[in-house]
Protein backbone atom coordinates (compact mmCIF):
# COMPACT_ATOMS: atom_id res chain seq x y z
CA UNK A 1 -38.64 3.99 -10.80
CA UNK A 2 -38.98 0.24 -11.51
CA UNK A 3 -41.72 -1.27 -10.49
CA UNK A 4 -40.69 -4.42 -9.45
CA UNK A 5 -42.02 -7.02 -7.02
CA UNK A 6 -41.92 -11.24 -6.94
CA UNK A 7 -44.11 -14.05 -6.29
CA UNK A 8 -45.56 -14.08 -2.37
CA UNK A 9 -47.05 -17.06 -0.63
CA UNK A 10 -50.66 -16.20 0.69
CA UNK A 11 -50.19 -18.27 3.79
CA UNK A 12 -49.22 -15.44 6.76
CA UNK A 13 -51.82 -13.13 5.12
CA UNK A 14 -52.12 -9.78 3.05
CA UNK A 15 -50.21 -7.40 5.61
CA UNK A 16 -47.57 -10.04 5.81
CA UNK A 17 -47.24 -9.86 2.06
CA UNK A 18 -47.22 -6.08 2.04
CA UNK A 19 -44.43 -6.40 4.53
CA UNK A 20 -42.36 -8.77 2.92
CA UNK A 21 -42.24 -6.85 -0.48
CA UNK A 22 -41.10 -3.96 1.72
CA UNK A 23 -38.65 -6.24 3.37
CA UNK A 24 -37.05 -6.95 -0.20
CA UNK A 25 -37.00 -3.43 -1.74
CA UNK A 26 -40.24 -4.01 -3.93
CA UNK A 27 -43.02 -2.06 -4.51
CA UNK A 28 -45.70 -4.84 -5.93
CA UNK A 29 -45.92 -8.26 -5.82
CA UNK A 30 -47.78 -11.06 -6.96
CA UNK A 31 -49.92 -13.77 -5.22
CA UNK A 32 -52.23 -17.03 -5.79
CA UNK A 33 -55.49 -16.03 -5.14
CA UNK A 34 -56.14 -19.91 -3.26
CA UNK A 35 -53.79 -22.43 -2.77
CA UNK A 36 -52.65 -23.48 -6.81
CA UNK A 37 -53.31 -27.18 -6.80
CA UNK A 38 -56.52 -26.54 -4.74
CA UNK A 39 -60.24 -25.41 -4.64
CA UNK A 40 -61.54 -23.81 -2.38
CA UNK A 41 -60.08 -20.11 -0.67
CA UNK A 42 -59.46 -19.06 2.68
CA UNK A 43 -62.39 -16.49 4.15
CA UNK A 44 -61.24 -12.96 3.46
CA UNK A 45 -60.11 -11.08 6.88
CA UNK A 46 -61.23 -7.02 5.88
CA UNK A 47 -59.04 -6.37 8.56
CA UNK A 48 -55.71 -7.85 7.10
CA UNK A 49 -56.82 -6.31 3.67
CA UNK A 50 -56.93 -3.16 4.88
CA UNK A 51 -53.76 -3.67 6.22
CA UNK A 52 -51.81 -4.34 3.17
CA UNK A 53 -53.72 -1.44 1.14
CA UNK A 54 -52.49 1.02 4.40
CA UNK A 55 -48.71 -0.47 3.35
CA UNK A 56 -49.51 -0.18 -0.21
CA UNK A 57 -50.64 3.16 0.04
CA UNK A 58 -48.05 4.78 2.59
CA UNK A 59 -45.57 3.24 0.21
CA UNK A 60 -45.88 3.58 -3.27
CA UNK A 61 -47.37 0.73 -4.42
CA UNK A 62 -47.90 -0.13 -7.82
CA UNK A 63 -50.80 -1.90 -8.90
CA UNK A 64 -50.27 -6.01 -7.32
CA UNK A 65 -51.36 -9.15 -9.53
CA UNK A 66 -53.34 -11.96 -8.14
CA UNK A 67 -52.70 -15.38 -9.67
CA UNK A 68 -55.12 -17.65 -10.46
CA UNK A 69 -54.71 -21.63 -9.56
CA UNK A 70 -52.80 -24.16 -12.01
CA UNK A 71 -56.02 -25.99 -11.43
CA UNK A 72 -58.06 -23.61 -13.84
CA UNK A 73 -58.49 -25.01 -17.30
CA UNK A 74 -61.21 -23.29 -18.96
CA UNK A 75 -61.42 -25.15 -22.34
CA UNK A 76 -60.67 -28.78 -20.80
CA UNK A 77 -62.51 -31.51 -21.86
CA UNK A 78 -63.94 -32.56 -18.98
CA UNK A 79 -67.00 -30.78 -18.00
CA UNK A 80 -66.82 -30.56 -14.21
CA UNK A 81 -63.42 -29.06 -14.82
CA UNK A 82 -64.48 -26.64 -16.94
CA UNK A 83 -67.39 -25.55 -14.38
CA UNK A 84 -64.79 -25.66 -11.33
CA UNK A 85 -62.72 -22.83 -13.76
CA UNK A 86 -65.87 -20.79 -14.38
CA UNK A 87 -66.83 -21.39 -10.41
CA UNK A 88 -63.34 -20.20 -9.31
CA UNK A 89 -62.98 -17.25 -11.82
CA UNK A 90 -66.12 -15.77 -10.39
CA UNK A 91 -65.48 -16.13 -6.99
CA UNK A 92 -61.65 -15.04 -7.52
CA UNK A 93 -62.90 -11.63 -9.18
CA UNK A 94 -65.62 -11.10 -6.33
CA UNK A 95 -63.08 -11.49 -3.71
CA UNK A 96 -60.45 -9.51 -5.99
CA UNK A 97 -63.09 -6.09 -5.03
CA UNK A 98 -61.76 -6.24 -1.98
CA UNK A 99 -58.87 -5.18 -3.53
CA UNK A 100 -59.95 -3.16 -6.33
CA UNK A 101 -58.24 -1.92 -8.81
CA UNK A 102 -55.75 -4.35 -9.63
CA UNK A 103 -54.70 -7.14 -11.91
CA UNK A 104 -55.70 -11.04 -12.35
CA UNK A 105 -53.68 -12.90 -14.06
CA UNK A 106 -54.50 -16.80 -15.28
CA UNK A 107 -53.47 -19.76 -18.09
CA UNK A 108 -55.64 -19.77 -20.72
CA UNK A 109 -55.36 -23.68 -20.45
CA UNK A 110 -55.05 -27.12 -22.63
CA UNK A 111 -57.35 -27.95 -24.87
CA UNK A 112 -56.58 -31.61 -24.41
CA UNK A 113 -56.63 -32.82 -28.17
CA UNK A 114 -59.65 -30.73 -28.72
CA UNK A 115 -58.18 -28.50 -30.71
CA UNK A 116 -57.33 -24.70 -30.40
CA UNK A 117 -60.65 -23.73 -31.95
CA UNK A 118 -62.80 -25.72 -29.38
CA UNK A 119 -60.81 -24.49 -26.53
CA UNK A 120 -60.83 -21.00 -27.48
CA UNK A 121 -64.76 -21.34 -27.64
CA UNK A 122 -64.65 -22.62 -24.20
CA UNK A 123 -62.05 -19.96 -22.88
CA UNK A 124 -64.56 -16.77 -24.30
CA UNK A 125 -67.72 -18.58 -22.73
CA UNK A 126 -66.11 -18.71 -19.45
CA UNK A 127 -64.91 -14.95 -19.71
CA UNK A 128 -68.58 -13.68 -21.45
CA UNK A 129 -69.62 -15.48 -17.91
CA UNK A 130 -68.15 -13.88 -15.24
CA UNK A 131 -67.26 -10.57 -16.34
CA UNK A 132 -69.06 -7.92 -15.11
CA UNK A 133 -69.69 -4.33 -16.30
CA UNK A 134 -69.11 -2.67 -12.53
CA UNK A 135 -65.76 -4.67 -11.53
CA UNK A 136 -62.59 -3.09 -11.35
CA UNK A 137 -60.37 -5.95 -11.78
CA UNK A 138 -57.86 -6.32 -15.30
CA UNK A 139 -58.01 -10.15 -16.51
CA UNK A 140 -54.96 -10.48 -18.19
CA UNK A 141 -54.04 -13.99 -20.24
CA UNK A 142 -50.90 -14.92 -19.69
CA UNK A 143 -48.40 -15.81 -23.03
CA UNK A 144 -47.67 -19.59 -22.78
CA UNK A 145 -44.79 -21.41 -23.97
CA UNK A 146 -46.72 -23.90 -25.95
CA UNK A 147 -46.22 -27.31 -24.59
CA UNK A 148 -48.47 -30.19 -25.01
CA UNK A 149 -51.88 -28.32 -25.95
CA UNK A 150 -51.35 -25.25 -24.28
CA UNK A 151 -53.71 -22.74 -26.01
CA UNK A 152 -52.19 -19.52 -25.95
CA UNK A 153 -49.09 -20.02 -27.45
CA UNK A 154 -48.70 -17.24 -30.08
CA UNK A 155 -49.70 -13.83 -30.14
CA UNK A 156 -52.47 -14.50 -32.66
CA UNK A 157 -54.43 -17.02 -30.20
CA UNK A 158 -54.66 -14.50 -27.48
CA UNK A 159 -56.08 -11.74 -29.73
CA UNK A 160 -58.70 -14.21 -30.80
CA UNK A 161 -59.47 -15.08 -27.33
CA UNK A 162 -59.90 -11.10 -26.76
CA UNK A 163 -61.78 -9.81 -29.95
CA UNK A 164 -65.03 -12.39 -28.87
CA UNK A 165 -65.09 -11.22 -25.51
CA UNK A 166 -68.24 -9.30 -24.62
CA UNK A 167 -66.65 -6.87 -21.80
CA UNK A 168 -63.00 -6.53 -23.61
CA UNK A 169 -62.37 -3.27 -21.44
CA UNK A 170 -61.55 -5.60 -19.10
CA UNK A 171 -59.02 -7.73 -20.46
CA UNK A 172 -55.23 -7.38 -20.97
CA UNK A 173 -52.08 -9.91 -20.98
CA UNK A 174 -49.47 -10.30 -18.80
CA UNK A 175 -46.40 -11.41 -21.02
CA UNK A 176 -43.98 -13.98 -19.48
CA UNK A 177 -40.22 -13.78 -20.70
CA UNK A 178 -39.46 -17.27 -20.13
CA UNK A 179 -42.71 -18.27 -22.00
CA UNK A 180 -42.21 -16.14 -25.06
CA UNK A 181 -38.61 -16.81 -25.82
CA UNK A 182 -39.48 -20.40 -25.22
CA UNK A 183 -42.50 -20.03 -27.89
CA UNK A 184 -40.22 -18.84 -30.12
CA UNK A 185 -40.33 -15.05 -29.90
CA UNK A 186 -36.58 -13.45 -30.15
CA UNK A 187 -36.73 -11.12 -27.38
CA UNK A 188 -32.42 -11.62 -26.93
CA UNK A 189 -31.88 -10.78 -30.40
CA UNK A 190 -35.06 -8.94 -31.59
CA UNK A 191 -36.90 -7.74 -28.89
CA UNK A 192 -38.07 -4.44 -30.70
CA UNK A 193 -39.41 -7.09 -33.65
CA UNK A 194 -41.02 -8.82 -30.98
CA UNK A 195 -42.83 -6.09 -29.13
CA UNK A 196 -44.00 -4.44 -33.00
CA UNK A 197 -45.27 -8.13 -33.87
CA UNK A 198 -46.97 -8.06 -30.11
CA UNK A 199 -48.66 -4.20 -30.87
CA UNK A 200 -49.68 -4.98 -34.64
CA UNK A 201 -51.57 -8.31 -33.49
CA UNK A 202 -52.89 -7.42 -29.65
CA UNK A 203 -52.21 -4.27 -29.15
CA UNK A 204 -48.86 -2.46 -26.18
CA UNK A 205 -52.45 -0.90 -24.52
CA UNK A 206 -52.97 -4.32 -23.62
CA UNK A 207 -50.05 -5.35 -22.19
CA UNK A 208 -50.44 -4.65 -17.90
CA UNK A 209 -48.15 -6.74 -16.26
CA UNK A 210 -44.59 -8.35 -17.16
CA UNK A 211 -43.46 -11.68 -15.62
CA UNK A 212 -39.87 -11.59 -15.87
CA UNK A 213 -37.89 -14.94 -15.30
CA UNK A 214 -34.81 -16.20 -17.58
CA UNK A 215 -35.18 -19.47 -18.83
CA UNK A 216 -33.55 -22.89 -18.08
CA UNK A 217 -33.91 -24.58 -22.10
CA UNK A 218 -32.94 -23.08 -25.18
CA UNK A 219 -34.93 -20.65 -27.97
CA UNK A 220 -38.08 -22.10 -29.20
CA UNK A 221 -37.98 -25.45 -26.67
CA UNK A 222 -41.89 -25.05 -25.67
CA UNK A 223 -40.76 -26.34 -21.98
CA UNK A 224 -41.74 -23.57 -19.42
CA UNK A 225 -38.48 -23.68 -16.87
CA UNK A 226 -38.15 -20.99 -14.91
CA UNK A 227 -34.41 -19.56 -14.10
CA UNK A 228 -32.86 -17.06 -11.90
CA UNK A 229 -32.36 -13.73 -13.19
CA UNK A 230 -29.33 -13.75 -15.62
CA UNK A 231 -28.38 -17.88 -15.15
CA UNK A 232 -30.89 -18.84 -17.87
CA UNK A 233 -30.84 -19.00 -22.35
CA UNK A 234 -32.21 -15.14 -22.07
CA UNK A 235 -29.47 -13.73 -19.74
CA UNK A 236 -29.12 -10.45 -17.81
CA UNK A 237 -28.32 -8.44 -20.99
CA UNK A 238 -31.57 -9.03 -22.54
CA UNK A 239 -33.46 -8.66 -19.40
CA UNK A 240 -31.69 -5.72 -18.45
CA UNK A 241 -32.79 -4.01 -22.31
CA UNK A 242 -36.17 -5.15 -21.94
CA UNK A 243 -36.79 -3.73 -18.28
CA UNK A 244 -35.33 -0.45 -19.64
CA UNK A 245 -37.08 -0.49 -22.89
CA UNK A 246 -39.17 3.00 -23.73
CA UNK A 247 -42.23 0.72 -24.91
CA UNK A 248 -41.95 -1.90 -21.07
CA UNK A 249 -40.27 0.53 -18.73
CA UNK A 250 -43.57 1.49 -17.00
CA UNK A 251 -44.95 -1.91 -16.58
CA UNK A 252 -44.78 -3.85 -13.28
CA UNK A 253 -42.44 -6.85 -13.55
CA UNK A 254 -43.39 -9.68 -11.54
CA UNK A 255 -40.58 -12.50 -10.50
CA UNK A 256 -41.23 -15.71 -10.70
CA UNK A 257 -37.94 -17.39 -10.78
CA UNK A 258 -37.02 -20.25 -8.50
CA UNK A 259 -36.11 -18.50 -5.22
CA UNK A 260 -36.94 -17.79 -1.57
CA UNK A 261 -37.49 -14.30 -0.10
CA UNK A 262 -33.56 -13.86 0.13
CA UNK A 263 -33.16 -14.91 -3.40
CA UNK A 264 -35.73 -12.47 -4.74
CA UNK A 265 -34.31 -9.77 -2.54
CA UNK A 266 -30.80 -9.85 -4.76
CA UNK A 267 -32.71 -10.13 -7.68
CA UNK A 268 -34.30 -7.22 -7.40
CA UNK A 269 -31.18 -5.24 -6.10
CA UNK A 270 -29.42 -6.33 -8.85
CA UNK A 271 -32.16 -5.18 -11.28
CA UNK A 272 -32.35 -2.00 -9.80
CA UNK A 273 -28.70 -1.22 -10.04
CA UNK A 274 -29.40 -1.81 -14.15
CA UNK A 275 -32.40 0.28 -14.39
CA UNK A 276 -31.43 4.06 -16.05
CA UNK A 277 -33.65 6.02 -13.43
């Protein structure tokens, strides 16, 4: 089966979440653990969590990704922004054991004319901080497309990021199409090239969740634009090879392409009907 689910909006609560993916033929989804140009979450109602992992359970459920804020930049230059990431990661995680078992995703962040070396540093004293031995949580770096001073760019700067942290049972990557191919990783013409280049320098055991979006700008642009499934530079072909490849196939894919609840609803039909069961 494909394990397939989209982007969710917090705001009607964890059962109404579980619903919705329901409502649109998915069986995970993903969702911003507190509002993504924000601080501080919402109280957690034990009730509505229970809730969605009743749903998740009577229905298949694969594991669901929580997402954190935009506002998390762990190797900024600015000190109070660097605590607020450290701050928010730690409470995220704590409140993610209400859920246990399942994936965090975040941006590694800018460096902001630091340099990668200096943000990296930052990045693995943030991660040696708040990860803890008895959680159950996967932090997974997302792949970035590189603009501006995005650190996290190439396959090489996550690996660095993982081999210094302390607790690296915990860590994995969630790889986003749309950042990739705009990094300039071939995944239309060479995605077995890519995924060899991604095992060789991180490792496929890494590699937990798939955000899979087309793009809106050419190979190698560095923009980050998001496109619906098949209208983008990557297309459906490509998409359609890499949500059947042998290597990906088991992986939950994640949408994140500019849609409503309808919109992500075709997608996913459509996805389905290209999936070899």
């Amino acid at each position: 089966m494909l394990n397939i689910g989209c982007h969710l909006s917090t705001t009607k609560g964890f059962k109404n979440m579980g619903k919705e993916a329901l409502q649109i033929n998915a069986n995970t989804f993903q969702f911003f653990t507190r509002n993504p140009r924000g601080g501080k979450a919402k109280d957690i109602d034990e009730k509505d969590v229970e809730a969605l992992k009743e749903i998740m359970d009577n229905n298949g459920f694969v594991k669901i990704l929580a997402h954190a804020p935009y506002t998390l930049n762990a190797c900024s230059a600015d000190e109070r922004t660097r605590e607020f990431a450290v701050e928010t990661m730690a409470d995220d995680l704590a409140r993610m054991e209400y859920l246990p078992n399942n994936l965090y995703n975040f941006h590694p962040g800018s460096h902001v004319k630091q340099g990668v070396e200096i943000g990296i540093n930052y990045i693995v004293d943030m991660l040696n901080t708040v990860l803890k031995p008895e959680q159950t949580t996967k932090v997974l770096l997302e792949t970035m497309a590189g603009k501006g001073s995005e650190i996290g760019r190439n396959f090489e700067e996550i690996a660095e990021i993982i081999s210094r942290v302390e607790l690296k049972e915990h860590m994995g990557v969630c790889l986003d199409t749309c950042h990739v191919y705009d990094a300039g990783y071939d995944i239309v013409n060479d995605l077995d090239g890519v995924l060899e280049e991604f095992d060789r320098v991180i490792g496929l055991e890494r590699l937990h969740a798939i955000h899979l979006n087309d793009s809106k700008n050419p190979f190698e642009s560095h923009k980050d634009r998001h496109e619906k499934i098949g209208e983008g530079s990557i297309g459906i072909e490509a998409l359609t090879r890499i949500i059947n490849h042998p290597k990906l196939r088991h992986i939950p894919f994640f949408l994140e392409t500019p849609n409503e609840l309808e919109g992500y609803g075709k997608e996913i039909e459509i996805l389905r009907s290209l999936y070899n069961e």
